[in-house]
PDB file of N, CA and C in Angstrom:
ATOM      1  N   UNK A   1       0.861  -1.164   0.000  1.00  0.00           N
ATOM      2  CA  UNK A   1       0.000   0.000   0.000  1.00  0.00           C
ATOM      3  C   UNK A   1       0.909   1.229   0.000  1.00  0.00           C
ATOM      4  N   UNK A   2       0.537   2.215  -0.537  1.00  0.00           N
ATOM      5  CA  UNK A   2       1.355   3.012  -1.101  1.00  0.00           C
ATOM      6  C   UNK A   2       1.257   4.490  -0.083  1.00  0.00           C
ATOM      7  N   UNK A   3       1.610   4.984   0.542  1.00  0.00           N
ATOM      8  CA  UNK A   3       1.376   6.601   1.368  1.00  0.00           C
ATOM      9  C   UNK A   3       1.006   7.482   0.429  1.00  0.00           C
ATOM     10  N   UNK A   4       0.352   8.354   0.552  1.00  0.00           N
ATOM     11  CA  UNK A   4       0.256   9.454  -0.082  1.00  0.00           C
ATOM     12  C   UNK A   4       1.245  10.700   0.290  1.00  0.00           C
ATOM     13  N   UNK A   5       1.396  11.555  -0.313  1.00  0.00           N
ATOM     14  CA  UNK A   5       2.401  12.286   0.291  1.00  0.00           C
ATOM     15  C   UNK A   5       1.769  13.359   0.398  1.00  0.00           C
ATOM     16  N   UNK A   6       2.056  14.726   1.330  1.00  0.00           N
ATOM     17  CA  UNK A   6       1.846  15.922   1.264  1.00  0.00           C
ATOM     18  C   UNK A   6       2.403  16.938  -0.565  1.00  0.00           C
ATOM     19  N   UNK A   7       1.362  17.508  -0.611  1.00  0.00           N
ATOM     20  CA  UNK A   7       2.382  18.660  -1.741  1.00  0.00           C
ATOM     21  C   UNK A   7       3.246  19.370  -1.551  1.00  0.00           C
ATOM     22  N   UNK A   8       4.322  18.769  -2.135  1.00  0.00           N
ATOM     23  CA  UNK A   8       6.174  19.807  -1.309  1.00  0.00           C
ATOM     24  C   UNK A   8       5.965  21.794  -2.435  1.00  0.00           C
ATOM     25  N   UNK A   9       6.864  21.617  -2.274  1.00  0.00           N
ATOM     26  CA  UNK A   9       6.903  23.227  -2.537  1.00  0.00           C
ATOM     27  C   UNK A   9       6.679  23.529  -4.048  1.00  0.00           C
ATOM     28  N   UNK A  10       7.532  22.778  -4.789  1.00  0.00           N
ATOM     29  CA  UNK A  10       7.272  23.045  -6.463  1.00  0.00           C
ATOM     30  C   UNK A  10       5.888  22.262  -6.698  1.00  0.00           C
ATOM     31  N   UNK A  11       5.334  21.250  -6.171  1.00  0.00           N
ATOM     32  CA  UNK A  11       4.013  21.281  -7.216  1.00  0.00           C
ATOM     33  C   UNK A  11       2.914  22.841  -6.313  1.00  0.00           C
ATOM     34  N   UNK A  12       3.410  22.886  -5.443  1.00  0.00           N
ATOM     35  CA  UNK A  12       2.114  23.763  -5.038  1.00  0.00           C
ATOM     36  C   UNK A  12       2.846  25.382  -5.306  1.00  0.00           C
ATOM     37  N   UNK A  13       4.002  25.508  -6.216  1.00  0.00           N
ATOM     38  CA  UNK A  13       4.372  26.805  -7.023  1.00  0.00           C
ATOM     39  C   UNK A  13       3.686  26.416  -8.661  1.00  0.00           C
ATOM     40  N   UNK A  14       3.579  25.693  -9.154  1.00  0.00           N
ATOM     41  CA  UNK A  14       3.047  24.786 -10.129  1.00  0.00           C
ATOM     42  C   UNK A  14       1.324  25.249 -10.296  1.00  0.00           C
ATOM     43  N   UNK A  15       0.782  24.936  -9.101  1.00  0.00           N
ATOM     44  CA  UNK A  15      -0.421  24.989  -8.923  1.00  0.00           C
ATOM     45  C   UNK A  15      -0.852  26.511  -8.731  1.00  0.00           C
ATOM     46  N   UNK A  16       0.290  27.136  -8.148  1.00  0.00           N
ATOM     47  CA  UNK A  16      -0.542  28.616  -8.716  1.00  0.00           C
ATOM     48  C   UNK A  16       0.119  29.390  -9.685  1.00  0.00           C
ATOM     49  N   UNK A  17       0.922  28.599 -10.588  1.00  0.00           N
ATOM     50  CA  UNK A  17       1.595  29.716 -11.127  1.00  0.00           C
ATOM     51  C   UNK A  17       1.116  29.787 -12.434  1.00  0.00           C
ATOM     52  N   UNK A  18       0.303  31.127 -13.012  1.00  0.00           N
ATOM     53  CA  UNK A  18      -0.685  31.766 -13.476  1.00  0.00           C
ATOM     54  C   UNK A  18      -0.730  31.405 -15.163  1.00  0.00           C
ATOM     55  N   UNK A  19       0.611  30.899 -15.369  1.00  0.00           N
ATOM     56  CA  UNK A  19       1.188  30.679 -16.858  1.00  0.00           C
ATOM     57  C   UNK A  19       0.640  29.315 -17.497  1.00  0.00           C
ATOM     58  N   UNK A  20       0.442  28.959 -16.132  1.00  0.00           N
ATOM     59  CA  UNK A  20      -0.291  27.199 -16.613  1.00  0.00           C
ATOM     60  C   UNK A  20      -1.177  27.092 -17.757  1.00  0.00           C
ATOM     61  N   UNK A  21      -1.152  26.531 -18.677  1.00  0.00           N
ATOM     62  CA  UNK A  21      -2.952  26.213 -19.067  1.00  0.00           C
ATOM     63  C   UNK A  21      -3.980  25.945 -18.362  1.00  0.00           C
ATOM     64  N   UNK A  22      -5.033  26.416 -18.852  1.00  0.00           N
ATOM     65  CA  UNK A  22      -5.888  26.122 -17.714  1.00  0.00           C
ATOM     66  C   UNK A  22      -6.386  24.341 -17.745  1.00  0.00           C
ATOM     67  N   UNK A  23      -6.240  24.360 -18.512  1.00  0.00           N
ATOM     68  CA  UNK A  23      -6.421  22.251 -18.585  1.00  0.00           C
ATOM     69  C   UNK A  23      -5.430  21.693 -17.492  1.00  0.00           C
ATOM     70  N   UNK A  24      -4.400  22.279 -17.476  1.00  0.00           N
ATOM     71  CA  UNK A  24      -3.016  21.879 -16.907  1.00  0.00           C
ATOM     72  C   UNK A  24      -3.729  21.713 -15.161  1.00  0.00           C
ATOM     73  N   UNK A  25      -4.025  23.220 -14.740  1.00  0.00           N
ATOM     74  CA  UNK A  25      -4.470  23.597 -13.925  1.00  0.00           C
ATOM     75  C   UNK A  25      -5.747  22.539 -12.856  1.00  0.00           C
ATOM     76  N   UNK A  26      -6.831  22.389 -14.204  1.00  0.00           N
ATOM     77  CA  UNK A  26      -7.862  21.528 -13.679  1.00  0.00           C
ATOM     78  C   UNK A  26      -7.160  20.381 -13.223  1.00  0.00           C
ATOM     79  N   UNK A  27      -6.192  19.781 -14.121  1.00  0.00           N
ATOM     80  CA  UNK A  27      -5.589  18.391 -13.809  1.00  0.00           C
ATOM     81  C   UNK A  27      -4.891  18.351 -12.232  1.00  0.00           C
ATOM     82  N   UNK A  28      -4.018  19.392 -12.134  1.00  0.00           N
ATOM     83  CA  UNK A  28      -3.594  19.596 -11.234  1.00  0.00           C
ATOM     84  C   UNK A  28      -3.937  19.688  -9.502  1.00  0.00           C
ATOM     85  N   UNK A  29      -4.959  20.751  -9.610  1.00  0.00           N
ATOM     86  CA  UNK A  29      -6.061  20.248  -8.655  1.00  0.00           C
ATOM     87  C   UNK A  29      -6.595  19.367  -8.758  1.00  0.00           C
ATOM     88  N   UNK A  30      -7.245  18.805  -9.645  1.00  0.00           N
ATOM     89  CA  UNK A  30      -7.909  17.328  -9.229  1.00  0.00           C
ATOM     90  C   UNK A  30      -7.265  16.029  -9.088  1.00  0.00           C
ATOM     91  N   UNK A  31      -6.034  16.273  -9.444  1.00  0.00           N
ATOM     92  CA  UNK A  31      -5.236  15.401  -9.052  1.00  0.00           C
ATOM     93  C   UNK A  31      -4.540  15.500  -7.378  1.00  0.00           C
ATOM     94  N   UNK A  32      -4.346  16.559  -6.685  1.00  0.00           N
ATOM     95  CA  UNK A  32      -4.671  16.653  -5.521  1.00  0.00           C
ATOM     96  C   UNK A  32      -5.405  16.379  -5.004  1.00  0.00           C
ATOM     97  N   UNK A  33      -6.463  16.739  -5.220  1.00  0.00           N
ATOM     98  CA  UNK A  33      -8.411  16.063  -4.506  1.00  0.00           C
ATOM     99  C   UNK A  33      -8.201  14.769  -4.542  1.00  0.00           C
ATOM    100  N   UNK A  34      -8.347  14.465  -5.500  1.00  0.00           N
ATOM    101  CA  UNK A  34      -7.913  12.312  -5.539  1.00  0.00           C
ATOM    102  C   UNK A  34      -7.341  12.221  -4.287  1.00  0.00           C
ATOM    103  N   UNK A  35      -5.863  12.472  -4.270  1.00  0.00           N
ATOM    104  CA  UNK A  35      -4.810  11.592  -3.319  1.00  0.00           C
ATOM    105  C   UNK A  35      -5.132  12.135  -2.026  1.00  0.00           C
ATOM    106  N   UNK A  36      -5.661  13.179  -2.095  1.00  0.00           N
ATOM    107  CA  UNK A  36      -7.189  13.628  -0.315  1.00  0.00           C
ATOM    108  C   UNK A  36      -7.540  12.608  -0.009  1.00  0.00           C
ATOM    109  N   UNK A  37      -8.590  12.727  -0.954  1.00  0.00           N
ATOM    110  CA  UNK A  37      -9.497  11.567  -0.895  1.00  0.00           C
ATOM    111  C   UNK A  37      -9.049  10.277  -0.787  1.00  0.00           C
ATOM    112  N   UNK A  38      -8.436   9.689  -1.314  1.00  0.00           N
ATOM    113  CA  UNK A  38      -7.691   8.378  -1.270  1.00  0.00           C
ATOM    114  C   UNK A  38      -6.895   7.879   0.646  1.00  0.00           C
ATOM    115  N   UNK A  39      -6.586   8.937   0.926  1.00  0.00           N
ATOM    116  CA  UNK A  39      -5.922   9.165   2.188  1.00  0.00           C
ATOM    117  C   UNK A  39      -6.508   9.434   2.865  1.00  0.00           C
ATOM    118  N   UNK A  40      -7.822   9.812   3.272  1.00  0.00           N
ATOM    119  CA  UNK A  40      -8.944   9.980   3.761  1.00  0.00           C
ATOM    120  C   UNK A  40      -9.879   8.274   4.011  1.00  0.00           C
ATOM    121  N   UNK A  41      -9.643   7.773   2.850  1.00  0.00           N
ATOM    122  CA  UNK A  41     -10.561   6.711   2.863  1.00  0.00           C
ATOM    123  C   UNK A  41      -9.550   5.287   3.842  1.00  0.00           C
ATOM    124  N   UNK A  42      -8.021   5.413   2.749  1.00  0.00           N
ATOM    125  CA  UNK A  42      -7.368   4.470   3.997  1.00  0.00           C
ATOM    126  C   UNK A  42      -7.121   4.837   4.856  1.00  0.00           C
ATOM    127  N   UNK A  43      -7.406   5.817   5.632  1.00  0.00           N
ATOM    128  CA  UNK A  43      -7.212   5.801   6.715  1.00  0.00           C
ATOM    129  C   UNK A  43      -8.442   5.734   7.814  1.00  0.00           C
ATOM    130  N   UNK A  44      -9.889   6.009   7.018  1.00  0.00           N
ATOM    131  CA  UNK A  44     -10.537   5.675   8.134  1.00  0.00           C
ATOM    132  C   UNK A  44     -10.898   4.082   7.715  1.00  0.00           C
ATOM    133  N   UNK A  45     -10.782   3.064   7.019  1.00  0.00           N
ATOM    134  CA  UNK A  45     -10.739   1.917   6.537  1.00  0.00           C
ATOM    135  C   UNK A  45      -9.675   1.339   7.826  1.00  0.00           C
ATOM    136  N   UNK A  46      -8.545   2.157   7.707  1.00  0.00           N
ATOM    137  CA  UNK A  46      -7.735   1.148   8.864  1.00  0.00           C
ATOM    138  C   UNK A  46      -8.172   1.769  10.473  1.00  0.00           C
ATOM    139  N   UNK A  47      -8.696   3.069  10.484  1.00  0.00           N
ATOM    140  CA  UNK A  47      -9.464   3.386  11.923  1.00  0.00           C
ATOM    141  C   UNK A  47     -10.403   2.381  12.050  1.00  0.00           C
ATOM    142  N   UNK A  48     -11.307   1.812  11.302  1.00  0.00           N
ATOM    143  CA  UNK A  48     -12.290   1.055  11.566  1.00  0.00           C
ATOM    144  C   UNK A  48     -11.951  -0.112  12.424  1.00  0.00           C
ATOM    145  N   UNK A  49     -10.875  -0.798  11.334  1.00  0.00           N
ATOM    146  CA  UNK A  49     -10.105  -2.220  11.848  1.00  0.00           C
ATOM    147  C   UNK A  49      -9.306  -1.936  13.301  1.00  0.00           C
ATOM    148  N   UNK A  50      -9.630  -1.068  13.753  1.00  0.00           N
ATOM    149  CA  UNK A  50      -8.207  -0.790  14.953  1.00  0.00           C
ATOM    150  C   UNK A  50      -9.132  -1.642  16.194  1.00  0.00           C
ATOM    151  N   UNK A  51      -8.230  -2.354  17.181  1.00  0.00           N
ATOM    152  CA  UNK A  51      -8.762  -2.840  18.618  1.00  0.00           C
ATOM    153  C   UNK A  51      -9.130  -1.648  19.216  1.00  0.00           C
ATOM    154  N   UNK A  52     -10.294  -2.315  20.633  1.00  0.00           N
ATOM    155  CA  UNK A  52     -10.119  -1.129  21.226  1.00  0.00           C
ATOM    156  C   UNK A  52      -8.629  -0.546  22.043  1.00  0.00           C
ATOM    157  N   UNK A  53      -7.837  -1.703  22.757  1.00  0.00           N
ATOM    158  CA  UNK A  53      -6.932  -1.144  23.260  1.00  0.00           C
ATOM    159  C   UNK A  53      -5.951   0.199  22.110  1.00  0.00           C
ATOM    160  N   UNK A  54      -6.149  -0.558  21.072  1.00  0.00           N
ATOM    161  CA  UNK A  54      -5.290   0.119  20.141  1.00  0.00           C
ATOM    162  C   UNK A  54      -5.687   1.567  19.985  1.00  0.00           C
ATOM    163  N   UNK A  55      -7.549   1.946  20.191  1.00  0.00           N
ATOM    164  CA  UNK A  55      -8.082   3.188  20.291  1.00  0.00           C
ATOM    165  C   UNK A  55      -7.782   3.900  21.345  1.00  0.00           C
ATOM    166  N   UNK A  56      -7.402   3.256  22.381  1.00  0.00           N
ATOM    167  CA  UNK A  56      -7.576   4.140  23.754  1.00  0.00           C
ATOM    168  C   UNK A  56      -5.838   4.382  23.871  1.00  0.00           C
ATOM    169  N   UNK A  57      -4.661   3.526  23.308  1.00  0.00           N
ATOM    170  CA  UNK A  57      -3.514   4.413  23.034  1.00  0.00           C
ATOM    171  C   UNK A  57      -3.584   5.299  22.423  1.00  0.00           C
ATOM    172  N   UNK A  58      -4.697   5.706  21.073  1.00  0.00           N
ATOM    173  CA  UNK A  58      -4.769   7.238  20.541  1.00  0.00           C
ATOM    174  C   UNK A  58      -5.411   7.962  20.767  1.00  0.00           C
ATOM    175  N   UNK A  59      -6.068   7.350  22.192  1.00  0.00           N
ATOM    176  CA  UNK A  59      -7.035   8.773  22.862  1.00  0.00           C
ATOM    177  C   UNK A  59      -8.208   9.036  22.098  1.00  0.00           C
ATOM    178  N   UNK A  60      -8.795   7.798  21.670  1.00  0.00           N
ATOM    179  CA  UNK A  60     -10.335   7.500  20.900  1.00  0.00           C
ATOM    180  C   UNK A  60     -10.945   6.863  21.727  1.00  0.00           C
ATOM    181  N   UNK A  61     -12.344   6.818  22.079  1.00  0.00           N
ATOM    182  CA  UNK A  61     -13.360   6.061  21.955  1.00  0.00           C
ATOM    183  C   UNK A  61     -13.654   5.108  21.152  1.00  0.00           C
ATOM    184  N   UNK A  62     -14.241   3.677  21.421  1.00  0.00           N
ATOM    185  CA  UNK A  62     -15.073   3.508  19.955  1.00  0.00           C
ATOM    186  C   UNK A  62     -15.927   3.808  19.715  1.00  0.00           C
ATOM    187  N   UNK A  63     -16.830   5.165  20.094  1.00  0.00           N
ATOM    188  CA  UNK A  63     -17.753   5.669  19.266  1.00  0.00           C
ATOM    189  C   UNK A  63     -16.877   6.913  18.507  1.00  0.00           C
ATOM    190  N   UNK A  64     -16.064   7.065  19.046  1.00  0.00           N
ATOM    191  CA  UNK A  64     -15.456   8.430  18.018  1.00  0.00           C
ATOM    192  C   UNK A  64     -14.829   7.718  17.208  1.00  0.00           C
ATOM    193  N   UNK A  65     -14.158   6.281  17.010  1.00  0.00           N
ATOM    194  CA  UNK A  65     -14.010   5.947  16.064  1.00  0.00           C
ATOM    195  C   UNK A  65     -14.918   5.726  14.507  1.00  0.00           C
ATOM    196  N   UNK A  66     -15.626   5.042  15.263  1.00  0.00           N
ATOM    197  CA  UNK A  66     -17.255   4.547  14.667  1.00  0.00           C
ATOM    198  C   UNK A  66     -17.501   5.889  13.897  1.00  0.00           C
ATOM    199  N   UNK A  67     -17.401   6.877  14.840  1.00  0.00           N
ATOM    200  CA  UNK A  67     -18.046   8.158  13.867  1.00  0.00           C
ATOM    201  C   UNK A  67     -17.404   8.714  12.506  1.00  0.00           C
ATOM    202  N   UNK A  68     -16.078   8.533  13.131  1.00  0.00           N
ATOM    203  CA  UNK A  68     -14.919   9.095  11.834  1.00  0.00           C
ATOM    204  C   UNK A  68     -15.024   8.024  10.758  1.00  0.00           C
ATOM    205  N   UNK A  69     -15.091   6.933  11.035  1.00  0.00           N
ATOM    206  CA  UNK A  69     -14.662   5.219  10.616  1.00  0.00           C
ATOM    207  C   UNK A  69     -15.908   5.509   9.447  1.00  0.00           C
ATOM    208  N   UNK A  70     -17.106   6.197   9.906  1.00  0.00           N
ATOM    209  CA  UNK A  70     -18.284   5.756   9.177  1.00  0.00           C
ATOM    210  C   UNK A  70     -18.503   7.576   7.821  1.00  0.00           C
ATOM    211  N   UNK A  71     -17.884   8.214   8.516  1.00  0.00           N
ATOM    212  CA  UNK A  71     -17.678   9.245   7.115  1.00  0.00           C
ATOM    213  C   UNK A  71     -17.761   9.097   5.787  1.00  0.00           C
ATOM    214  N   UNK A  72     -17.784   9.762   5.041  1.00  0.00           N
ATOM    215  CA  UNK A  72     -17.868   9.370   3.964  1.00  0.00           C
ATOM    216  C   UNK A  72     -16.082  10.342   3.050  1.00  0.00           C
ATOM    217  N   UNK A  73     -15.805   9.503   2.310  1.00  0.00           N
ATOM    218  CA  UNK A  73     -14.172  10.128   1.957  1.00  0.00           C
ATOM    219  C   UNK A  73     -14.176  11.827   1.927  1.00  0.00           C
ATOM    220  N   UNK A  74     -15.608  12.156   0.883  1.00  0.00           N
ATOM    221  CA  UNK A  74     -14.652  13.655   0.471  1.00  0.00           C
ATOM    222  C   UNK A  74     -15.090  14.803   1.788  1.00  0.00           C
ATOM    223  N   UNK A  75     -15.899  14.036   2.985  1.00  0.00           N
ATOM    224  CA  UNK A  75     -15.896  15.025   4.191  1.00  0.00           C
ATOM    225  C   UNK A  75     -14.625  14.972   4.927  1.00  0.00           C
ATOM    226  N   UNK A  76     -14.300  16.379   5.017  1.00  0.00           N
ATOM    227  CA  UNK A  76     -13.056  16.493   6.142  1.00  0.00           C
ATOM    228  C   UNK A  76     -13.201  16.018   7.482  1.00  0.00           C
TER     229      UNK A  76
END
């Protein structure tokens, strides 16, 4: 399984820099949104699977898990 990474400094000079095409542009952002989203989903996919002991080392509940666990990807 693969991490997603944060956007380092040149794609997010990339992303605003004004010269782009605008096709370029759409791609660009939505190609960010994806790997959100994607990182959003494995991670509440593996919140779900977690024990409880394993919740209460990160200072969760299992209903605050349950709650996040049951989100839907593109909500923050």
């Amino acid at each position: 399984m693969t991490q997603a990474r944060p956007l380092n400094a040149d794609a997010m000079t990339l992303m605003t820099y004004r010269a782009l095409p605008v096709p370029a542009m759409i791609a660009l952002r939505f190609a960010a949104a994806v790997t959100t989203w994607a990182t959003r989903r494995r991670t509440r996919l593996s919140l779900a699977s977690l024990e409880p002991w394993q919740l209460q080392d990160a200072g969760l509940t299992p209903e605050q898990a349950s709650e996040e666990a049951s989100r839907v990807f593109w909500q923050a």
